[in-house]
Protein backbone atom coordinates (compact mmCIF):
# COMPACT_ATOMS: atom_id res chain seq x y z
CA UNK A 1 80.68 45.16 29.36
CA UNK A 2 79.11 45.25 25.81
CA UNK A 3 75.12 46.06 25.58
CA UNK A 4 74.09 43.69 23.61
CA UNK A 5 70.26 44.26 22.32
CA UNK A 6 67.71 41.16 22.73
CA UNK A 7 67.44 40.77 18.91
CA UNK A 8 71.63 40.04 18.64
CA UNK A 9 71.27 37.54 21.34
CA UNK A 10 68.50 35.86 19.71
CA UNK A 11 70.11 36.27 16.41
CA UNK A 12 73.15 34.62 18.33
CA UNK A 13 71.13 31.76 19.32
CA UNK A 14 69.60 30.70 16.08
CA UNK A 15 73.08 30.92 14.38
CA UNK A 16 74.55 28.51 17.59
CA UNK A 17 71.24 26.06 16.68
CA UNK A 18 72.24 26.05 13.34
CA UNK A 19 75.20 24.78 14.27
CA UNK A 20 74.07 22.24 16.58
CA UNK A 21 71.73 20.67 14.50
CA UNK A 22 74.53 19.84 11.70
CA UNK A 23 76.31 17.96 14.53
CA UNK A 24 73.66 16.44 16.30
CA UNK A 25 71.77 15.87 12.42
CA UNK A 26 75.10 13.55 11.50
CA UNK A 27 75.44 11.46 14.64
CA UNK A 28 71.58 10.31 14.80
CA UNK A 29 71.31 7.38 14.41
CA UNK A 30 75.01 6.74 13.49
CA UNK A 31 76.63 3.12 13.50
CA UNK A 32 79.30 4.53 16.11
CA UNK A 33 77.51 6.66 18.70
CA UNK A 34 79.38 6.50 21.69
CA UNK A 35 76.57 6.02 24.65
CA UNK A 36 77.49 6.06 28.11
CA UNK A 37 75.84 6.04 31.56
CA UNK A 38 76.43 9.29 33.58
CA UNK A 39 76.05 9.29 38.04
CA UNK A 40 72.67 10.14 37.46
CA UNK A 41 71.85 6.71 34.96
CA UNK A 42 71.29 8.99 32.56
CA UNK A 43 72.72 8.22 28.89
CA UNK A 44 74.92 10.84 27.19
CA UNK A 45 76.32 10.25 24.08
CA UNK A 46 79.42 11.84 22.10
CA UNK A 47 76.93 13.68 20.09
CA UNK A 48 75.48 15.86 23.68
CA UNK A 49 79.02 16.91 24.64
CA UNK A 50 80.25 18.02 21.15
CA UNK A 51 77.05 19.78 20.66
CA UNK A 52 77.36 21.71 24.03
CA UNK A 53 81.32 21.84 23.27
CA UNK A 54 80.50 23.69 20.14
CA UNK A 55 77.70 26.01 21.59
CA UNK A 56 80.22 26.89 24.76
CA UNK A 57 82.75 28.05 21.71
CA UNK A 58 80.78 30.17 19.87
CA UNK A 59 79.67 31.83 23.08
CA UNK A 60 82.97 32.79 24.21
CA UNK A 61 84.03 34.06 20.51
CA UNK A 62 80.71 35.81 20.60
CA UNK A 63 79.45 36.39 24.32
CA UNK A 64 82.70 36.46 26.46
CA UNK A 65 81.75 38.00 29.54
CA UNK A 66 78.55 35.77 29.90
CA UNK A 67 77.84 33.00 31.94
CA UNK A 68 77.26 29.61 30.59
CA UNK A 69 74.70 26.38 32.55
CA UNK A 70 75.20 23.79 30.54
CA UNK A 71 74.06 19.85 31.31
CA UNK A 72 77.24 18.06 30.47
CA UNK A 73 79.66 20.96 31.11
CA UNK A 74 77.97 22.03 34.46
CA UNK A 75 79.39 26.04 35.22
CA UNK A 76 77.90 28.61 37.49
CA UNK A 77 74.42 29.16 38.08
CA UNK A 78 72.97 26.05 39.61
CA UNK A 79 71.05 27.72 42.41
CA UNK A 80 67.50 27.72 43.44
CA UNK A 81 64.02 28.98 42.60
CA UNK A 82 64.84 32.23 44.56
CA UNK A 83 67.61 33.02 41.51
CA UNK A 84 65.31 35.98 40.44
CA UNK A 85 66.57 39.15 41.52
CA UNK A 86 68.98 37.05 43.84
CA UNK A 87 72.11 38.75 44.03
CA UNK A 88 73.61 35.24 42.88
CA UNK A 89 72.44 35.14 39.73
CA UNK A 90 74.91 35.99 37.00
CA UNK A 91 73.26 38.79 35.22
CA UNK A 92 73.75 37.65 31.57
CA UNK A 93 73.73 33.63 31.61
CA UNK A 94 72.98 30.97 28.66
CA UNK A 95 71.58 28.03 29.99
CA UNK A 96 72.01 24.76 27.45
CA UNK A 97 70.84 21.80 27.23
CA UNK A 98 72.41 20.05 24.09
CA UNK A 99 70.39 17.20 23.17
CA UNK A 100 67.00 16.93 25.29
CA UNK A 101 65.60 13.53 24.94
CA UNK A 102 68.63 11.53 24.86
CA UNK A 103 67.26 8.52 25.52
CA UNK A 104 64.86 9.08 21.81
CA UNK A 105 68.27 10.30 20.36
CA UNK A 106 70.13 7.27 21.49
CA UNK A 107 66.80 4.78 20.24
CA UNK A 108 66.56 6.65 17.24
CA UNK A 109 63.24 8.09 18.20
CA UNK A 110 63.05 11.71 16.78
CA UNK A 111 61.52 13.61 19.19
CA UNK A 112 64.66 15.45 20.70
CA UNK A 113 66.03 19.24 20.15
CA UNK A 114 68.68 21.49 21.58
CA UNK A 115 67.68 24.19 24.09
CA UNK A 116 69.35 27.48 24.01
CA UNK A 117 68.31 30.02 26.39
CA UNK A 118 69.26 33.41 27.90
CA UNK A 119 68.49 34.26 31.47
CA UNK A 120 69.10 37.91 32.66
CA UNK A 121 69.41 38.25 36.39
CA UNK A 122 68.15 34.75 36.68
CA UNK A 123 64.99 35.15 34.33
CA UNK A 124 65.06 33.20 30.68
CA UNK A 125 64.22 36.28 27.85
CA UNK A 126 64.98 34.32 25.25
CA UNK A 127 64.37 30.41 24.26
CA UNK A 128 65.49 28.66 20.75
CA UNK A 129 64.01 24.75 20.41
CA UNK A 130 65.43 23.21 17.66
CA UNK A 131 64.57 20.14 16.51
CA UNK A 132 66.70 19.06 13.14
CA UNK A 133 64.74 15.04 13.01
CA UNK A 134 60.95 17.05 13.32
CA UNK A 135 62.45 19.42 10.71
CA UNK A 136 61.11 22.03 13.00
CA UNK A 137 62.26 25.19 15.11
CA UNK A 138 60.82 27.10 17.61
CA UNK A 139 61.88 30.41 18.89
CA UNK A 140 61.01 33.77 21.12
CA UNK A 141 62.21 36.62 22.73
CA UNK A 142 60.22 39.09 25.06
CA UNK A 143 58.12 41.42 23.66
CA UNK A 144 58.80 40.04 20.24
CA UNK A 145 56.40 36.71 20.03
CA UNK A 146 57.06 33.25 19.56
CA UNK A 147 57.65 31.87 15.86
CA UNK A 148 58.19 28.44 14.10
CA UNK A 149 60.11 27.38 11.16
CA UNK A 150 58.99 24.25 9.33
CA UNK A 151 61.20 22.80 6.84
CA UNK A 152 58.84 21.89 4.04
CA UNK A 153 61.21 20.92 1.39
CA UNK A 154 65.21 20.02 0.83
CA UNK A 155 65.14 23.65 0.03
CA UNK A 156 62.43 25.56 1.62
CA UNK A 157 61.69 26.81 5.02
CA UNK A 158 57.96 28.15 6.31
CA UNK A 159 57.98 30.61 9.12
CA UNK A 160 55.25 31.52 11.03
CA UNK A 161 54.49 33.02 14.32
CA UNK A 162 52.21 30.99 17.01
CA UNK A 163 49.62 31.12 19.50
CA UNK A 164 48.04 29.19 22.12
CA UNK A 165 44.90 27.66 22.27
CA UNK A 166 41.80 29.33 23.21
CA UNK A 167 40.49 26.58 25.24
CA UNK A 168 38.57 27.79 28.14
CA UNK A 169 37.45 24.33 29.77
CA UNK A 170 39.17 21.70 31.50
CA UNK A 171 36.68 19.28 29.77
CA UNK A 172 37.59 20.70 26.24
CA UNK A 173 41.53 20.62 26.93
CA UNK A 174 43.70 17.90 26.01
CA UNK A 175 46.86 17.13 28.05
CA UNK A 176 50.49 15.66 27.59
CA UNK A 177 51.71 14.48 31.04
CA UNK A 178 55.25 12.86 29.98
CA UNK A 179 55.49 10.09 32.67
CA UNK A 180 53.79 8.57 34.97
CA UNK A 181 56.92 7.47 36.78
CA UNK A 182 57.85 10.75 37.38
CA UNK A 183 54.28 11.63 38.77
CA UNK A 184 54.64 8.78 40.86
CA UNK A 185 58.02 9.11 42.53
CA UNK A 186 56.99 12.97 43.07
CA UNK A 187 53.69 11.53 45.08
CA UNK A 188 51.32 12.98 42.63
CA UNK A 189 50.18 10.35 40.62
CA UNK A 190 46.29 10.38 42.43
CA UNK A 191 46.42 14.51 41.50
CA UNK A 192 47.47 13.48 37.60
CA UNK A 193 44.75 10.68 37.18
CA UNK A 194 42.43 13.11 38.91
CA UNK A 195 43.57 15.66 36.20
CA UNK A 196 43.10 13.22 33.38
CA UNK A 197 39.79 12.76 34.41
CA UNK A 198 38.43 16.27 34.00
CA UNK A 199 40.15 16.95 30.64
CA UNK A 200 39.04 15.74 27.06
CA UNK A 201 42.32 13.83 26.35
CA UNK A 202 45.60 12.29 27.74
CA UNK A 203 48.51 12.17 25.69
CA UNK A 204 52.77 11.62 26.62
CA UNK A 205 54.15 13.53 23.84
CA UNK A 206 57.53 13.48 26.03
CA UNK A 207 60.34 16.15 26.66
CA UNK A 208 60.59 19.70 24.89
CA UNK A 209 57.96 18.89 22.37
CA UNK A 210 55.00 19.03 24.60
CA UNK A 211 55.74 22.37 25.72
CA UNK A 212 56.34 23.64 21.88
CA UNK A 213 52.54 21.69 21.39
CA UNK A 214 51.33 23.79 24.19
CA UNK A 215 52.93 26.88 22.30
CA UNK A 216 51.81 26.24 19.02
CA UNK A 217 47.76 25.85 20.06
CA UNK A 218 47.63 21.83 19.24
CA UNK A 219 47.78 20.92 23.01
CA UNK A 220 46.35 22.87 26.09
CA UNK A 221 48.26 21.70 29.06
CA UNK A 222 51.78 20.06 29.66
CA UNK A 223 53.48 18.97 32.88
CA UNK A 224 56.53 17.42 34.08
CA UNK A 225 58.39 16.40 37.94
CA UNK A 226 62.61 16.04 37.31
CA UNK A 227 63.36 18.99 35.36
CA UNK A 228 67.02 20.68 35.48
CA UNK A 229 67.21 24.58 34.58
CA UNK A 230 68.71 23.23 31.47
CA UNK A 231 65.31 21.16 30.70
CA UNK A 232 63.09 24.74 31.54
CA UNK A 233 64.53 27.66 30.05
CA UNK A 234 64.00 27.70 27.06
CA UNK A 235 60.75 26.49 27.00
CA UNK A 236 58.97 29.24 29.16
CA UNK A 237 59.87 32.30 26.76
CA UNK A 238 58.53 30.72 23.73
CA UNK A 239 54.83 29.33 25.63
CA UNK A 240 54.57 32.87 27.32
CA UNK A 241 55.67 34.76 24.03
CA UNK A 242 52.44 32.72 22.56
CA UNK A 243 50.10 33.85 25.06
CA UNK A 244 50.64 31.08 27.02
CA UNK A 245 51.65 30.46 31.48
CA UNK A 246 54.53 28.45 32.47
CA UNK A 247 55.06 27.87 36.50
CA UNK A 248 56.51 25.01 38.31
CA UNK A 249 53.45 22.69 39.40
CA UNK A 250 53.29 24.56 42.57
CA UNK A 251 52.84 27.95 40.73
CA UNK A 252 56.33 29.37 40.70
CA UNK A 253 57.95 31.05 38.00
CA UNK A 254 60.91 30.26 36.31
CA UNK A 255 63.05 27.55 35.76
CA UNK A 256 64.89 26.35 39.39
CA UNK A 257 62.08 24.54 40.61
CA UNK A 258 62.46 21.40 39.27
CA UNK A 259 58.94 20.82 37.86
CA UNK A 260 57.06 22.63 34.74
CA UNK A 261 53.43 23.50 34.26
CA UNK A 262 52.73 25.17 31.03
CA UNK A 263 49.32 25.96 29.93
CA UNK A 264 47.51 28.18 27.49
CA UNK A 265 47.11 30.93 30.43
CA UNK A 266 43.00 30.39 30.54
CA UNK A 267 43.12 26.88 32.47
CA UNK A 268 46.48 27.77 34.63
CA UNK A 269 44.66 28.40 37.36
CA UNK A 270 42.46 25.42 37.11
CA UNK A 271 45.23 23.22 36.62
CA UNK A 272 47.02 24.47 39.83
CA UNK A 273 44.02 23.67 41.76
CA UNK A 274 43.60 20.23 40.91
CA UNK A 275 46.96 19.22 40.96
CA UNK A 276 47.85 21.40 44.17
């Protein structure tokens, strides 16, 4: 088996975002997007599975030997928070998730991206969050920081690499919980409002884009209940590239435990404590 170097796979991933975004860019808010319900009652639309149709391609032209977790397409990998150093965990495997925020996508709302990640032996190294309708990108690999690119004109794009906050205080940190359904449902709605109550300010940013806040230093804390591996992955490289934590709400690492806690490291533990 080829040994590929972090920096090709990333490289890999920004070219298969690229690529992405020109399909996903051209079926926003099209006349003739195909929406449909899946088991779950979750939309998906023609533009998810082409997207992960196209990024499933260009891995096996590119990455043939590799594992693929994809949210339409399914594959191997769907196992538990114990996937770490578990001797079922595939030990090169891309986890996708083609269009998060489908429901924006589908009500033209343009908070939405494709995830691209790489998990080796069940840990994501690497996380791409691209978001064509924000005009913004979001990337990192371990040991190599997390960047943005900003598209600031037809023609130009502004990179930059980014931090997290420095935000010591839960009084002084502002917050984007998503939903309070999903607080509810999970039996933690008492531990969020008790949450919101210590911190400066509440906001529901929604989906991938409150974690890329969190990354970027303009939020503090962001939390979700629901999550697939597909909704995780990619988000933990790029908040811990930036300085940042990013544990389930019970404190566990990595991206099978069906919830996300991402802070910017200084008010983990704090958080945890209130909400645990």
């Amino acid at each position: 088996m080829p040994d590929f170097t972090l920096q090709s796979d990333l490289l890999l991933a920004r070219e298969l975002a690229d690529m992405a975004d020109s399909i996903s860019s051209d079926r926003f808010r099209a006349n003739d997007l195909l929406v449909t319900m899946k088991p779950d009652m979750t939309h998906v639309t023609d533009a998810d599975k082409a997207v992960e149709a196209a990024i499933r391609g260009g891995l096996a032209d590119s990455r043939p030997d590799d594992a693929i977790l994809g949210e339409e397409f399914g594959g191997f990998g769907e196992f538990s928070g114990e996937a770490a150093g578990s001797t079922n965990a595939p030990h090169r495997q891309w986890i996708v998730d083609p269009i998060d925020g489908t429901a924006n996508f589908v009500r033209g709302v343009p908070v939405w991206a494709t995830l691209i990640s790489l998990a080796i032996d069940g840990v994501p190294v690497l996380g791409v969050v691209s978001a064509p309708a924000l005009r913004q990108r979001w990337w990192a690999a371990r040991g190599q920081g997390a960047w943005t690119s900003e598209q600031i004109s037809p023609t130009e794009t502004r990179e930059r690499r980014i931090f997290v906050s420095g935000v010591s205080n839960l009084g002084d940190a502002s917050l984007s919980y998503n939903s309070l359904k999903g607080w509810d449902e999970e039996g933690k709605l008492d531990a969020l409002i008790e949450l919101s109550r210590e911190v400066w300010r509440t906001r529901a940013y929604g989906d991938m884009w409150s974690y890329m806040m969190v990354a970027e230093g303009l939020i503090d804390v962001a939390a979700e209940f629901d999550l697939k591996p597909w909704d995780i992955a990619a988000l933990a490289p790029i908040v811990e590239e930036a300085g940042g934590a990013f544990t389930s709400v019970a404190g566990i690492r990595g991206p099978w435990s069906g919830s996300a806690l991402a802070t910017n490291g200084l008010l983990h533990e704090a958080v945890l404590e209130v909400l645990n």
